[in-house]
Protein backbone atom coordinates (compact mmCIF):
# COMPACT_ATOMS: atom_id res chain seq x y z
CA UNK A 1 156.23 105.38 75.74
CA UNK A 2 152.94 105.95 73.51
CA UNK A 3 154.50 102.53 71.11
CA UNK A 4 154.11 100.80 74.46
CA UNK A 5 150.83 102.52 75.86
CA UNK A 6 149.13 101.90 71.76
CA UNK A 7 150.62 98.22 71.94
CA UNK A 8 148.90 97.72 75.38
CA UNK A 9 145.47 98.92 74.08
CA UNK A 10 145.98 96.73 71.29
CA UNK A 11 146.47 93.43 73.02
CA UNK A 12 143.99 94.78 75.44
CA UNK A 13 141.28 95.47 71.97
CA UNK A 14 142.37 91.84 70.90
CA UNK A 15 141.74 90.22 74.23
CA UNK A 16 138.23 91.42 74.32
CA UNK A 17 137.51 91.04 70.53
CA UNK A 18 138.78 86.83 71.74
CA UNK A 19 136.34 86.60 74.75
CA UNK A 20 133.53 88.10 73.06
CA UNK A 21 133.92 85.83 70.17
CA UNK A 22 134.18 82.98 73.42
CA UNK A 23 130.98 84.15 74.53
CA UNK A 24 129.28 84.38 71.34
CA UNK A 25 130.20 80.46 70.95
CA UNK A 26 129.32 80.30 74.02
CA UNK A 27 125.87 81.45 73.43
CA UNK A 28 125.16 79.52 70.28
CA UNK A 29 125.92 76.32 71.93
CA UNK A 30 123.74 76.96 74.84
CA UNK A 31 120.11 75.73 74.89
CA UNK A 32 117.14 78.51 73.65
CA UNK A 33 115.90 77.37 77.36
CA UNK A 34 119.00 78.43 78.63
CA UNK A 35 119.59 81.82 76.29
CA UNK A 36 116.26 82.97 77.30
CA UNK A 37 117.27 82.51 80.87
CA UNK A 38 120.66 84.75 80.56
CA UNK A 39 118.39 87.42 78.31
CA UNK A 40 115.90 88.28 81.15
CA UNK A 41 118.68 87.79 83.76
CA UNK A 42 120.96 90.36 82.24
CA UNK A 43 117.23 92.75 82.35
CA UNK A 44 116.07 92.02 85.78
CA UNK A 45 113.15 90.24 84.62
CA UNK A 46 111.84 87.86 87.26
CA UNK A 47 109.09 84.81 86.40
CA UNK A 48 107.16 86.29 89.15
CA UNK A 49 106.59 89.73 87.07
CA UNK A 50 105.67 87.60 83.57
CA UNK A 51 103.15 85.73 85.41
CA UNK A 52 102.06 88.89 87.23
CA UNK A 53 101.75 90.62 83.80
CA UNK A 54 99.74 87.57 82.13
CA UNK A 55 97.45 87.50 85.23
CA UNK A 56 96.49 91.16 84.86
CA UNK A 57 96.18 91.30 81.25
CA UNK A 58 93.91 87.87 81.29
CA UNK A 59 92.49 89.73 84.52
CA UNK A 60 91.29 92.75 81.95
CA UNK A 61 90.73 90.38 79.09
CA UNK A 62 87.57 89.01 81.46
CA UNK A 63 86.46 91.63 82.95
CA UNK A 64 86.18 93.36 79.44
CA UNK A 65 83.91 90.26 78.50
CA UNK A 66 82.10 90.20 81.59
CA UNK A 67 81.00 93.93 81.58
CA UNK A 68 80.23 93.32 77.88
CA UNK A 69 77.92 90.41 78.40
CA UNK A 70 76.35 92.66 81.64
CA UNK A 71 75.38 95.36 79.60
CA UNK A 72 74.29 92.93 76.77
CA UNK A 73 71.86 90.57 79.17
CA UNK A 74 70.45 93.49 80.41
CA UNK A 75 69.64 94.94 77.25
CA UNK A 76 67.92 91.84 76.22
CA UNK A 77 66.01 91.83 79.51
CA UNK A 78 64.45 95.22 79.05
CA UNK A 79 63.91 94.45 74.93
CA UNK A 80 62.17 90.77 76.60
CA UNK A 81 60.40 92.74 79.09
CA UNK A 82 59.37 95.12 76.51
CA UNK A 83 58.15 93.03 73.95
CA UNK A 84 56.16 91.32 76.09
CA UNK A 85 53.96 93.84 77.09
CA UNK A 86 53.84 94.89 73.47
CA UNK A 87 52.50 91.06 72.67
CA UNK A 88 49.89 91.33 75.67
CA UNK A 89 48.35 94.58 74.76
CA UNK A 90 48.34 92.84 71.20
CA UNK A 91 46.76 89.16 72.29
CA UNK A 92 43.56 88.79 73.44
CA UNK A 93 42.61 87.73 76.88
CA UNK A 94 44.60 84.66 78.32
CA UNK A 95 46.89 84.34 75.61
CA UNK A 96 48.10 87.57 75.88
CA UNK A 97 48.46 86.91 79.74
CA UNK A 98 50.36 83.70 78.92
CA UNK A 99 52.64 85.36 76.05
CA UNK A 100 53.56 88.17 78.83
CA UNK A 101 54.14 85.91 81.66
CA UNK A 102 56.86 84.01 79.47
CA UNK A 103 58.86 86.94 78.30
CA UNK A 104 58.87 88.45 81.77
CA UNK A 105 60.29 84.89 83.08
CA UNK A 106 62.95 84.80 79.96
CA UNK A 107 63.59 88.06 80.54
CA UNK A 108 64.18 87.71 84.45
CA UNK A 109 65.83 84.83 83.44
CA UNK A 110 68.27 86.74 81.37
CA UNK A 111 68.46 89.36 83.85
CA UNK A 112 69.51 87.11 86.81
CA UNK A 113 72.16 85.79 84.42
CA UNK A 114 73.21 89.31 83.42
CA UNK A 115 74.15 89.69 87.35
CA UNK A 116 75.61 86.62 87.51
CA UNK A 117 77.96 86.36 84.33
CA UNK A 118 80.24 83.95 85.79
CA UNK A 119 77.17 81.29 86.03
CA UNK A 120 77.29 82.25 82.02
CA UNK A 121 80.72 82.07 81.67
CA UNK A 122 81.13 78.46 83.83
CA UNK A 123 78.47 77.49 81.37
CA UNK A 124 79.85 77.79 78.53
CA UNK A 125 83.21 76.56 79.47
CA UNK A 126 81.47 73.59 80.97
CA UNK A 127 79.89 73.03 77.30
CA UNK A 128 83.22 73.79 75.48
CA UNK A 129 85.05 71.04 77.94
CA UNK A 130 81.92 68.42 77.27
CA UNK A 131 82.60 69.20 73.64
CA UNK A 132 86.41 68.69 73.83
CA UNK A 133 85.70 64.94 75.98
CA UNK A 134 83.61 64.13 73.63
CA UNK A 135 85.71 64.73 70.46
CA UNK A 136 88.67 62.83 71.65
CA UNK A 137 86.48 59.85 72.34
């Protein structure tokens, strides 16, 4: 009875040892499209959780940018600002009234834009794209 019962479990053992060496074929012949597929099938992962995933992480990726070039315009506001009364103290008369009148416009200038990073952002990909046209003319 345990001949019988081992000689079961054997051609059970070699039965699975044959599909598996099926499936492997199976596998190699398929498509890395395709082996991908099976792969996040088999661990529940869905397209709509990778593109979830890149959105947040290119979600972070800007506003780690944006709050960088924030705090960046509004430093070089204030040092604009600063210097410009520095230069005006300096000058005399109207030139000094000119040279502070232009680094408090560049430096509201650079503040507005501080505020507004996306008008920074859209403006430099707007140059980057120009660029691209231009260098597969």
């Amino acid at each position: 009875m345990d001949k019988e019962a081992s000689e079961g479990k054997i051609a059970a053992t070699k039965e699975i040892a044959r599909l598996q060496s099926q499936i492997a074929e199976r596998e190699a012949a398929m498509p890395l499209r395709e082996r991908i597929k099976e792969i996040l099938k088999k661990n529940g992962v869905t397209v709509a959780s990778i593109l979830l995933a890149a959105g947040v992480t290119i979600g972070v990726v800007v506003s780690a940018i944006t709050n960088g070039l924030k705090a960046t315009g509004k430093a070089m506001a204030n040092g604009l600002k600063a210097l410009g009364s520095r230069l005006g103290s300096l000058l005399p008369g109207l030139i000094g009234q000119i040279a502070t009148f232009l680094f408090n416009t560049a430096a509201k200038a650079v503040g507005f834009l501080a505020e507004h990073t996306w008008l920074l952002i859209l403006a430099v990909v707007a140059f980057l794209f120009e660029k691209y046209i231009k260098k597969r003319r």
